[in-house]
PDB file of N, CA and C in Angstrom:
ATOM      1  N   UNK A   1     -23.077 -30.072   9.156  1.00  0.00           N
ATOM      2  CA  UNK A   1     -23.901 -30.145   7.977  1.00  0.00           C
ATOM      3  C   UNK A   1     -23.725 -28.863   7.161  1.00  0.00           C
ATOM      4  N   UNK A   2     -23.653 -28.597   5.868  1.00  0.00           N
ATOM      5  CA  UNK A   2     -23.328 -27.751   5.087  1.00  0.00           C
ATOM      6  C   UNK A   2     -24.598 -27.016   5.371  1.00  0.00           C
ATOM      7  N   UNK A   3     -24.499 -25.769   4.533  1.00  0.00           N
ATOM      8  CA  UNK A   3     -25.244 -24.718   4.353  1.00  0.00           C
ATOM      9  C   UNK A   3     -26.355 -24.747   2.851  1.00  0.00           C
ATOM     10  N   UNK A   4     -27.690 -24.878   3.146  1.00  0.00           N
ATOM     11  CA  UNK A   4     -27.768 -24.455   1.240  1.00  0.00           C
ATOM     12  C   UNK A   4     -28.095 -23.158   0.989  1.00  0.00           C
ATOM     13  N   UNK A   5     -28.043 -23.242  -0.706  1.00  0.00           N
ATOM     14  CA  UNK A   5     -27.779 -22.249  -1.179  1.00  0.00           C
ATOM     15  C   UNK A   5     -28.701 -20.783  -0.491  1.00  0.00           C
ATOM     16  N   UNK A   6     -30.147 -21.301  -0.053  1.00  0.00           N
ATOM     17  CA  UNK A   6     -30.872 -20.242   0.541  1.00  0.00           C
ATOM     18  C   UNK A   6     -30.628 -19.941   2.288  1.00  0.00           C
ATOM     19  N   UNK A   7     -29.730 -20.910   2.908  1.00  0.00           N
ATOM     20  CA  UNK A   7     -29.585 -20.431   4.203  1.00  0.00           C
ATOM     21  C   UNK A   7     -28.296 -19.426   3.761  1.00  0.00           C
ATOM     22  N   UNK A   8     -27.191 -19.856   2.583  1.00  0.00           N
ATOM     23  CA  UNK A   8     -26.577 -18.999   2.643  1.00  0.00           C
ATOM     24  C   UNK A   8     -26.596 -17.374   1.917  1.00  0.00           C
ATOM     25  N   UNK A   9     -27.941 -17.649   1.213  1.00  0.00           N
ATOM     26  CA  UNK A   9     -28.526 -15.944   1.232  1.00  0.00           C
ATOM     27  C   UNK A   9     -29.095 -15.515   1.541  1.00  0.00           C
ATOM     28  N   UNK A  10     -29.813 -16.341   2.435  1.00  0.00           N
ATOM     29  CA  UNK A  10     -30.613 -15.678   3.715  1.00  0.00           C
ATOM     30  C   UNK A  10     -29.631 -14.498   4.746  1.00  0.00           C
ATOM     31  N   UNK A  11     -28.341 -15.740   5.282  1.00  0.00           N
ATOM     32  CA  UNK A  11     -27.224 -15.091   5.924  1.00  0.00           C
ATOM     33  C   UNK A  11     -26.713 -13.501   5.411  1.00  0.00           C
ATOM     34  N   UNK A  12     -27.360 -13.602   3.975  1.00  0.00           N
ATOM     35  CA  UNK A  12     -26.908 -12.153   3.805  1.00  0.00           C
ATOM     36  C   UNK A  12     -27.877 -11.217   3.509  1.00  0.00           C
ATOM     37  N   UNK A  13     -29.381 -11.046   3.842  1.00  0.00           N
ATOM     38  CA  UNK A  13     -30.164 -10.542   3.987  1.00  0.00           C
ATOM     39  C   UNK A  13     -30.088  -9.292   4.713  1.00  0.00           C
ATOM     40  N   UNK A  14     -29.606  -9.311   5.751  1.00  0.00           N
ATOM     41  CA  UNK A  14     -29.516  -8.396   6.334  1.00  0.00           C
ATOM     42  C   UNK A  14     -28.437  -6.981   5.701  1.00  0.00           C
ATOM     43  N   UNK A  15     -27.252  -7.740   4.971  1.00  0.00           N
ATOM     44  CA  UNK A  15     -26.491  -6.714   3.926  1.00  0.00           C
ATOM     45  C   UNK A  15     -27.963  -5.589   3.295  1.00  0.00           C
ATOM     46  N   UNK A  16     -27.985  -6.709   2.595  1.00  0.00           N
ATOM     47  CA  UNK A  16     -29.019  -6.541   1.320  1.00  0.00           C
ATOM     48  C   UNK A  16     -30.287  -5.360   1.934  1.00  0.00           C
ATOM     49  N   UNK A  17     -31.010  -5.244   3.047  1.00  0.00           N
ATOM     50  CA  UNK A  17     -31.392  -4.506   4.037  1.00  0.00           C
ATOM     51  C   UNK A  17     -30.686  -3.272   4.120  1.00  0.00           C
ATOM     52  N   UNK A  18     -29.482  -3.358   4.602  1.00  0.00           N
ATOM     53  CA  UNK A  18     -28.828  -2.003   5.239  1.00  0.00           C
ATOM     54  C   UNK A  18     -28.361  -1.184   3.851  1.00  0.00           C
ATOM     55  N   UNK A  19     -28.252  -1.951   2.847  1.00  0.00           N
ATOM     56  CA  UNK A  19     -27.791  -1.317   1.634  1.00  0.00           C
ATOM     57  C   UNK A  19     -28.784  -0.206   1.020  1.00  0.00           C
ATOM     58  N   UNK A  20     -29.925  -1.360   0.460  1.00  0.00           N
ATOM     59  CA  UNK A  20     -31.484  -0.726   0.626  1.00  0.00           C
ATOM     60  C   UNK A  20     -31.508   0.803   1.098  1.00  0.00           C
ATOM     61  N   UNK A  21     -31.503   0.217   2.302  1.00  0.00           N
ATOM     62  CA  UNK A  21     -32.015   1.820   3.521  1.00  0.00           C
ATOM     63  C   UNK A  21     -30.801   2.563   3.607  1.00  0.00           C
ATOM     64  N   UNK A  22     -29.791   2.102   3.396  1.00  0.00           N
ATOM     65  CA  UNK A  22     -28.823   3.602   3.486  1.00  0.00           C
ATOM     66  C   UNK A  22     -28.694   4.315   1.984  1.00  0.00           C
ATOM     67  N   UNK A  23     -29.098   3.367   0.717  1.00  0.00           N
ATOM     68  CA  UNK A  23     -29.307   4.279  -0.097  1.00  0.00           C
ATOM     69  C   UNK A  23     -30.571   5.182  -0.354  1.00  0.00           C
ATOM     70  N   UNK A  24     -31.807   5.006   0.149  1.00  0.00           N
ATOM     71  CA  UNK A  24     -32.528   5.563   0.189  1.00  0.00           C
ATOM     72  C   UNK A  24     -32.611   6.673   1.253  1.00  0.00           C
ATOM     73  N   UNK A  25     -32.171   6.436   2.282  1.00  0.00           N
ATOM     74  CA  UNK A  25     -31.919   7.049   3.521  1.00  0.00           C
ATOM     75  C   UNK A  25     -30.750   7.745   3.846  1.00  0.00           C
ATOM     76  N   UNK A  26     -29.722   7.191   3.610  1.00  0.00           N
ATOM     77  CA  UNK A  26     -28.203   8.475   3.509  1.00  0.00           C
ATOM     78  C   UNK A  26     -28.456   8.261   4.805  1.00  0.00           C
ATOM     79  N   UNK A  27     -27.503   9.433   5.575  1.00  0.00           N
ATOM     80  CA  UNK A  27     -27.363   9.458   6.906  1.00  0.00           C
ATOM     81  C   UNK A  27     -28.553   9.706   7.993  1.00  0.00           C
ATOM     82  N   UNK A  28     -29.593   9.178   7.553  1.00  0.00           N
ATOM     83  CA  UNK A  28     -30.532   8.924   8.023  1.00  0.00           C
ATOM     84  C   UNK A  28     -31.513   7.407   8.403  1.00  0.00           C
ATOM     85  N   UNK A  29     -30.785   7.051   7.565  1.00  0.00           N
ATOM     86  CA  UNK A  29     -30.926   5.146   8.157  1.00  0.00           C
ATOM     87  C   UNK A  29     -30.431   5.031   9.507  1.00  0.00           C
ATOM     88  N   UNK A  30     -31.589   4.138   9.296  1.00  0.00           N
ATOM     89  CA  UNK A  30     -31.599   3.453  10.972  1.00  0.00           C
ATOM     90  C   UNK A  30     -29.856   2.813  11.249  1.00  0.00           C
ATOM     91  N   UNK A  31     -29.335   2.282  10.144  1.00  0.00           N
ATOM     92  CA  UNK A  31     -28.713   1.683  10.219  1.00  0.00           C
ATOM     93  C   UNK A  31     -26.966   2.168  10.323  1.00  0.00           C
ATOM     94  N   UNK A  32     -27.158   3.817  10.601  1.00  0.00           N
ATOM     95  CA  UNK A  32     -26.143   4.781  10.213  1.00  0.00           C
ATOM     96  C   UNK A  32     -26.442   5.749  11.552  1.00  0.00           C
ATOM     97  N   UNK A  33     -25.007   5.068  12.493  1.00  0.00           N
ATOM     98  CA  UNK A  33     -24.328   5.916  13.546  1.00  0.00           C
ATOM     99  C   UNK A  33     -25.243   7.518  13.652  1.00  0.00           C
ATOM    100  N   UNK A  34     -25.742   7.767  15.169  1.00  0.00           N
ATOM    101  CA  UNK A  34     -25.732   9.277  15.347  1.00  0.00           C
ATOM    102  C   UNK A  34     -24.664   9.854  14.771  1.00  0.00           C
ATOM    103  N   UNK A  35     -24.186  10.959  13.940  1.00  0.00           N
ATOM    104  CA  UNK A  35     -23.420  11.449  13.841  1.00  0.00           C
ATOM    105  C   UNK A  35     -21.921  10.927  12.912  1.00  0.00           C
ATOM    106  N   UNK A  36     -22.353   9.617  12.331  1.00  0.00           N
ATOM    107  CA  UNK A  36     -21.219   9.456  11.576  1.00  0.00           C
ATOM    108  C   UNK A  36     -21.222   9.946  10.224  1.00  0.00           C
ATOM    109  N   UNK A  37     -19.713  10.213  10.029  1.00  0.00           N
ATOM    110  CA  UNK A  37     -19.405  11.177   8.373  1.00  0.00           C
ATOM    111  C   UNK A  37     -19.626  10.477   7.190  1.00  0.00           C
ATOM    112  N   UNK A  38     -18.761  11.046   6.017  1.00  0.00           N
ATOM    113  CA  UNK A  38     -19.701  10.384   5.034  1.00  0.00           C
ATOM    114  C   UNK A  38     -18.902   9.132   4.919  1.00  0.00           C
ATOM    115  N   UNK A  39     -17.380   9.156   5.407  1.00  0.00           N
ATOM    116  CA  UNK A  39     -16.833   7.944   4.961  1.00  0.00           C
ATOM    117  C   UNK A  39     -16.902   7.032   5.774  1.00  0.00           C
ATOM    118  N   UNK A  40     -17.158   7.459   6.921  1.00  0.00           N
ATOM    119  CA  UNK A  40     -17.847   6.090   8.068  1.00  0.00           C
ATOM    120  C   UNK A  40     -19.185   5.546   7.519  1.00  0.00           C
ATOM    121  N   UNK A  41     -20.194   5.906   6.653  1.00  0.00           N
ATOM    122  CA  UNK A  41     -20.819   5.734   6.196  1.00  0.00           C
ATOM    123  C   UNK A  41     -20.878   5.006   4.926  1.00  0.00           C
ATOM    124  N   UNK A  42     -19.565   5.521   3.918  1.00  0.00           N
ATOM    125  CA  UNK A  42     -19.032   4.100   3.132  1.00  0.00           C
ATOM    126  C   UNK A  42     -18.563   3.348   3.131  1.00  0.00           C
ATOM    127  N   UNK A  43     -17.644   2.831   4.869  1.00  0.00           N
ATOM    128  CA  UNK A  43     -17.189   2.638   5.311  1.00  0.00           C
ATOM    129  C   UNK A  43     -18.058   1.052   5.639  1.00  0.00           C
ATOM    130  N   UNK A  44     -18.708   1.637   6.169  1.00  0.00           N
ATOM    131  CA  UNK A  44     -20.564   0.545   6.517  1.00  0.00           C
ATOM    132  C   UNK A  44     -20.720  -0.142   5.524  1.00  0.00           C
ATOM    133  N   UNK A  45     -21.001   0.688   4.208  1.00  0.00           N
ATOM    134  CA  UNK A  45     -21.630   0.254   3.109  1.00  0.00           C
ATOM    135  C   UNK A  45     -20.868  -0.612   2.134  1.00  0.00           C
ATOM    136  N   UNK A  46     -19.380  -0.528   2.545  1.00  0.00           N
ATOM    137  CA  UNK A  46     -18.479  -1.625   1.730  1.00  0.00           C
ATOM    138  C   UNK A  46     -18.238  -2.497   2.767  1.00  0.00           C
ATOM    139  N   UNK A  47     -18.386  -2.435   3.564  1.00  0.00           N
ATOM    140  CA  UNK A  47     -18.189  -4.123   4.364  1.00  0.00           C
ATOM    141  C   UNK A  47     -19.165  -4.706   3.892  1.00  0.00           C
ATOM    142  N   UNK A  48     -20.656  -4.405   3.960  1.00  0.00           N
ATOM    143  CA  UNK A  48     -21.508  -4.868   3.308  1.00  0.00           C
ATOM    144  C   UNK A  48     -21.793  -5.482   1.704  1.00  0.00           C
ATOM    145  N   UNK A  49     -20.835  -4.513   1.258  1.00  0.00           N
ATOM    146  CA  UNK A  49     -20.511  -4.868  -0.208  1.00  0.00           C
ATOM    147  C   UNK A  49     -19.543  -6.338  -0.486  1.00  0.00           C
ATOM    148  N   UNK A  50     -18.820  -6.180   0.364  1.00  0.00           N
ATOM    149  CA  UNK A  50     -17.804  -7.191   0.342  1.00  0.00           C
ATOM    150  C   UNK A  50     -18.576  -8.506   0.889  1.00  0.00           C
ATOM    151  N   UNK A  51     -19.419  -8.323   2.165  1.00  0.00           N
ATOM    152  CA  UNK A  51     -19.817  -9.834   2.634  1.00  0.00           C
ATOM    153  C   UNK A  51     -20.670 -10.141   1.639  1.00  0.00           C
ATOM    154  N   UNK A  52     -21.700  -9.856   0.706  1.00  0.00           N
ATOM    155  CA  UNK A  52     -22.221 -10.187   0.060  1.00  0.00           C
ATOM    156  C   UNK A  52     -21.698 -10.844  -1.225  1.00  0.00           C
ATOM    157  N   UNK A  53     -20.488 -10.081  -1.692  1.00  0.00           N
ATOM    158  CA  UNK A  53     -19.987 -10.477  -2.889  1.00  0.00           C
ATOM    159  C   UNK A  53     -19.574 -11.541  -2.472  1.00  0.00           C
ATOM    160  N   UNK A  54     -18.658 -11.852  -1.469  1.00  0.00           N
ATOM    161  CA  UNK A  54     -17.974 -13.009  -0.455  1.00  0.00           C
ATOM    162  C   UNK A  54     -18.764 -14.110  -1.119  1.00  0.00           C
ATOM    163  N   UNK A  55     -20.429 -14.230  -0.579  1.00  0.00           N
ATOM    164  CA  UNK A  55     -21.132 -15.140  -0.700  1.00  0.00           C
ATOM    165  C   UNK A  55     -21.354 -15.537  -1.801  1.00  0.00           C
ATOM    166  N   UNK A  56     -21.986 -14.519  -2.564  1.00  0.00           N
ATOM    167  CA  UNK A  56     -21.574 -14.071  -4.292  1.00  0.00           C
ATOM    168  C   UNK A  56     -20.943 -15.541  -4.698  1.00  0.00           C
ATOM    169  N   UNK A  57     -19.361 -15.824  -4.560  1.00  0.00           N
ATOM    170  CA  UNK A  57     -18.395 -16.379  -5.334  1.00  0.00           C
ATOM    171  C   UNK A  57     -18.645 -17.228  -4.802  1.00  0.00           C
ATOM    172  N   UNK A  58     -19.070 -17.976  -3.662  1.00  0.00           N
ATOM    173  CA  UNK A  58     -18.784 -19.425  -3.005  1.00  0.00           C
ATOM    174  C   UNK A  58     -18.846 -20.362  -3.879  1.00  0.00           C
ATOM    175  N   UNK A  59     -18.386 -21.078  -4.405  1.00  0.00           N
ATOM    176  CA  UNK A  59     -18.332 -22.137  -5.074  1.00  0.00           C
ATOM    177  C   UNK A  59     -18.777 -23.728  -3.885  1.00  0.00           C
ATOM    178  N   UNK A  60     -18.929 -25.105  -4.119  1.00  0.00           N
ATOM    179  CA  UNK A  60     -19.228 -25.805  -3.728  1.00  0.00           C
ATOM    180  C   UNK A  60     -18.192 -26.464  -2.438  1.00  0.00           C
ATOM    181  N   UNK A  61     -18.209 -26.826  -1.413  1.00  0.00           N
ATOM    182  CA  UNK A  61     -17.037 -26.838  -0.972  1.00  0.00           C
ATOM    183  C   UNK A  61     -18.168 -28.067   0.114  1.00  0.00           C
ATOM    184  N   UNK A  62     -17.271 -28.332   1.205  1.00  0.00           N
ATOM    185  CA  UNK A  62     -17.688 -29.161   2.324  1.00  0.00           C
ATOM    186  C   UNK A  62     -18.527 -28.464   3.056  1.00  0.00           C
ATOM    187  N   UNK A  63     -18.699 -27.402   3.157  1.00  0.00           N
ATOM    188  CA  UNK A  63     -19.231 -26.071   3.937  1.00  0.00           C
ATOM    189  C   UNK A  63     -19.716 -25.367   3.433  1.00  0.00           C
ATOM    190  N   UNK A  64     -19.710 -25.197   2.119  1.00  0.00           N
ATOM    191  CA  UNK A  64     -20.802 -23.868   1.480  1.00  0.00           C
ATOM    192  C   UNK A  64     -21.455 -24.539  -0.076  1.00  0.00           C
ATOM    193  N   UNK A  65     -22.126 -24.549  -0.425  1.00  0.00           N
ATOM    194  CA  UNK A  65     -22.889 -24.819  -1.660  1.00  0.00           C
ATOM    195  C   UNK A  65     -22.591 -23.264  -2.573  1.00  0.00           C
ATOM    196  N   UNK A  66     -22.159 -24.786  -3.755  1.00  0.00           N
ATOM    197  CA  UNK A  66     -22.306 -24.251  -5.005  1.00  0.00           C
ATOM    198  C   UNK A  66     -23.251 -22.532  -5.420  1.00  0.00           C
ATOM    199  N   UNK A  67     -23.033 -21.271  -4.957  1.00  0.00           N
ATOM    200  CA  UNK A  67     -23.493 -20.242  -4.777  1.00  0.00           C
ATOM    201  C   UNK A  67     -23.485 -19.444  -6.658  1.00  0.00           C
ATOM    202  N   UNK A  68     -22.497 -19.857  -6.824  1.00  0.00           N
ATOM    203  CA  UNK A  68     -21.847 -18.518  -8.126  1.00  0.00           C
ATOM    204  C   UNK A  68     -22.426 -18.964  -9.475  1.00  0.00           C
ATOM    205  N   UNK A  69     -22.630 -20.720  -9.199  1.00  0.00           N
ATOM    206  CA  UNK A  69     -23.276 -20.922 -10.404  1.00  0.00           C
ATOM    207  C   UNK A  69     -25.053 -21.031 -10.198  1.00  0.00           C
ATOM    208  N   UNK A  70     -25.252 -20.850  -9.105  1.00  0.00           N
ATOM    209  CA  UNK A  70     -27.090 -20.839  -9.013  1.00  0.00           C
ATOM    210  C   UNK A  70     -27.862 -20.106  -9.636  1.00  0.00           C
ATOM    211  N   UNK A  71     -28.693 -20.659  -9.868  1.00  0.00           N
ATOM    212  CA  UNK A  71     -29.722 -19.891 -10.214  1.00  0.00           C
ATOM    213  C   UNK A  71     -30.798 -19.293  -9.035  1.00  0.00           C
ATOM    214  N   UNK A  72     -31.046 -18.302  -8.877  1.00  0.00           N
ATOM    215  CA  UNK A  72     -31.910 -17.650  -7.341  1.00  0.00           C
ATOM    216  C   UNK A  72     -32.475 -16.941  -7.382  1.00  0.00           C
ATOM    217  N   UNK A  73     -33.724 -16.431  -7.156  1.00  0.00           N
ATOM    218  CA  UNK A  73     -34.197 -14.962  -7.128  1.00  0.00           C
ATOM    219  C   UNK A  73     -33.043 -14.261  -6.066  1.00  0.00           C
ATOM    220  N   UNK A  74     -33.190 -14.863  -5.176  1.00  0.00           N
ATOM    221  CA  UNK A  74     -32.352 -14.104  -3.822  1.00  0.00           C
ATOM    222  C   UNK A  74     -31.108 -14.113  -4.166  1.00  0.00           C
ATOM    223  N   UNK A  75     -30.675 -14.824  -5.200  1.00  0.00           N
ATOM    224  CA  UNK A  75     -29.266 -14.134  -5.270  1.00  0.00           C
ATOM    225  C   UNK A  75     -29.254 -12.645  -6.421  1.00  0.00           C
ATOM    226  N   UNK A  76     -30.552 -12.657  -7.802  1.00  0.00           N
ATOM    227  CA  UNK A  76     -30.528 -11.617  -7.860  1.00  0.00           C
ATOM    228  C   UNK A  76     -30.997 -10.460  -6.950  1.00  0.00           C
ATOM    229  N   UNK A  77     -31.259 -10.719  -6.119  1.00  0.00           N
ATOM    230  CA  UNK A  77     -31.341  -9.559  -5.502  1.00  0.00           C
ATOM    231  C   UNK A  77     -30.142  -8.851  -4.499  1.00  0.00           C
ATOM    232  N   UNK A  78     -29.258 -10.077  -4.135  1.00  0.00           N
ATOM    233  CA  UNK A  78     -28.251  -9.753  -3.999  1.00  0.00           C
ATOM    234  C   UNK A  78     -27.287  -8.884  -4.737  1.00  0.00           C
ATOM    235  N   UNK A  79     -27.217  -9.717  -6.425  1.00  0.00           N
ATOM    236  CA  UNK A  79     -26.262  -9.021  -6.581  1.00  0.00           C
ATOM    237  C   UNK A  79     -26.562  -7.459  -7.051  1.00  0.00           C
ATOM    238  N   UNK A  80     -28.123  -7.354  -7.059  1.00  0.00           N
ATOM    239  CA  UNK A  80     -28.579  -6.267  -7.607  1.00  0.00           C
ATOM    240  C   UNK A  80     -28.079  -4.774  -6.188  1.00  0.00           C
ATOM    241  N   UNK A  81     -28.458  -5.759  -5.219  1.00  0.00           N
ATOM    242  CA  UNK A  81     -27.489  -4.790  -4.036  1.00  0.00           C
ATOM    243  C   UNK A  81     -25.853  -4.295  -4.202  1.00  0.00           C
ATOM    244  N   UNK A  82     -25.332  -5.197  -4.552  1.00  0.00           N
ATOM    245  CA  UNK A  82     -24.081  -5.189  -4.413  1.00  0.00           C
ATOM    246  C   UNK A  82     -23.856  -3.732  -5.684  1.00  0.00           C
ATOM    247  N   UNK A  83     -24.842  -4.112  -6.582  1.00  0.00           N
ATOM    248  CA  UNK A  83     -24.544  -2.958  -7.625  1.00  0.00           C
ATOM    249  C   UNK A  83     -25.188  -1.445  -7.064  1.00  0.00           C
ATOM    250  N   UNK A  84     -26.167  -1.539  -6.344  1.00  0.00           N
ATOM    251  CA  UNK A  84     -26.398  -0.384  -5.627  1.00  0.00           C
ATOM    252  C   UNK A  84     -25.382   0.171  -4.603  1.00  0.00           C
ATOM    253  N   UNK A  85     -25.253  -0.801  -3.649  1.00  0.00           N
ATOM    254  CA  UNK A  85     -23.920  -0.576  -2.979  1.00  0.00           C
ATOM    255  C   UNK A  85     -22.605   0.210  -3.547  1.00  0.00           C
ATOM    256  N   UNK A  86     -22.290  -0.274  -4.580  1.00  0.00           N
ATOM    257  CA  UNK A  86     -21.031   0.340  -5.339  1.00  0.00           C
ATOM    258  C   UNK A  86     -21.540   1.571  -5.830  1.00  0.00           C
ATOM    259  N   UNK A  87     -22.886   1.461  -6.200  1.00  0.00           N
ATOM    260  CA  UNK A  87     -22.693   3.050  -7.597  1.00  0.00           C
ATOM    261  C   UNK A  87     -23.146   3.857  -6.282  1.00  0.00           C
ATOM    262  N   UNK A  88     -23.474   3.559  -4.705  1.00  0.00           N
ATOM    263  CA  UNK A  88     -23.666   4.357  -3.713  1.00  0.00           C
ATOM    264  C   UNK A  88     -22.228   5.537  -3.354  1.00  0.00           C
ATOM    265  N   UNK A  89     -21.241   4.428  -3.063  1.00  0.00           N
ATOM    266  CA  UNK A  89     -19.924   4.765  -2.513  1.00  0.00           C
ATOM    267  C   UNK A  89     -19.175   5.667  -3.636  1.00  0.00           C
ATOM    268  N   UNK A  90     -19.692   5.379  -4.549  1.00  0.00           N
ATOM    269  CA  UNK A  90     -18.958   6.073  -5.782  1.00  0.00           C
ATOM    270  C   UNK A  90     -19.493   7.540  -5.934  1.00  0.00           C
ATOM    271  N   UNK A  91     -20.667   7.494  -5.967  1.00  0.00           N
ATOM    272  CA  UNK A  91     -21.378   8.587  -5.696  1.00  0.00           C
ATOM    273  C   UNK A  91     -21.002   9.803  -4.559  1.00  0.00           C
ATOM    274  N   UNK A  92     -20.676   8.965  -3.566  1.00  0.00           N
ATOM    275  CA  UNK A  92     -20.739   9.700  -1.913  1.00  0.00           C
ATOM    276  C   UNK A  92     -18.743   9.684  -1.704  1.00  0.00           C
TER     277      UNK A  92
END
C-alpha cells in the first residue's frame, strides 16, 4: 500500500528535529557525536538536508504520493528546514 503524503512527512520529522537542534545547539545537540568536528557535523546536517529534499521532489508514483505539488503545513516546515539546514553548512 502506498504512502500518503503525511506518513511521508512524518518519515521525515525526525530530519526536521535534528536540523532544528543542531542549529540552535551547534556541537552541543543531543544529536551531535561526543567530540565530533565541524565537518562531521555538516556532514550530519547534509544527509539530513538531502533526505528531506529527497522527499521534497517525490512526485506520484506506485509508492510515494504526489509530494512536490502538495499543499502541507508539514511540508512547509520542511522545506523551511531544508533552508535552515543549508544557510547552517554555509555558515559553519
Amino acid at each position: 500500500m502506498a504512502q500518503t503524503v503525511t506518513e511521508c512527512l512524518a518519515a521525515g520529522s525526525d530530519s526536521v528535529d535534528l536540523i532544528a537542534d543542531i542549529n540552535s545547539s551547534g556541537s552541543s545537540s543531543d544529536y551531535v557525536a561526543e567530540g565530533s568536528t565541524q565537518a562531521e557535523i555538516n556532514e550530519l546536517m547534509q544527509r539530513n538536508v538531502d533526505h528531506l529534499s529527497t522527499i521534497l521532489l517525490y512526485t506520484a508514483t506506485d509508492s510515494t504520493p504526489e509530494i512536490a505539488g502538495a499543499a502541507s503545513n508539514l511540508k512547509t516546515t520542511h522545506v523551511a528546514a531544508v533552508t535552515t539546514g543549508t544557510a547552517y553548512i554555509a555558515a559553519n
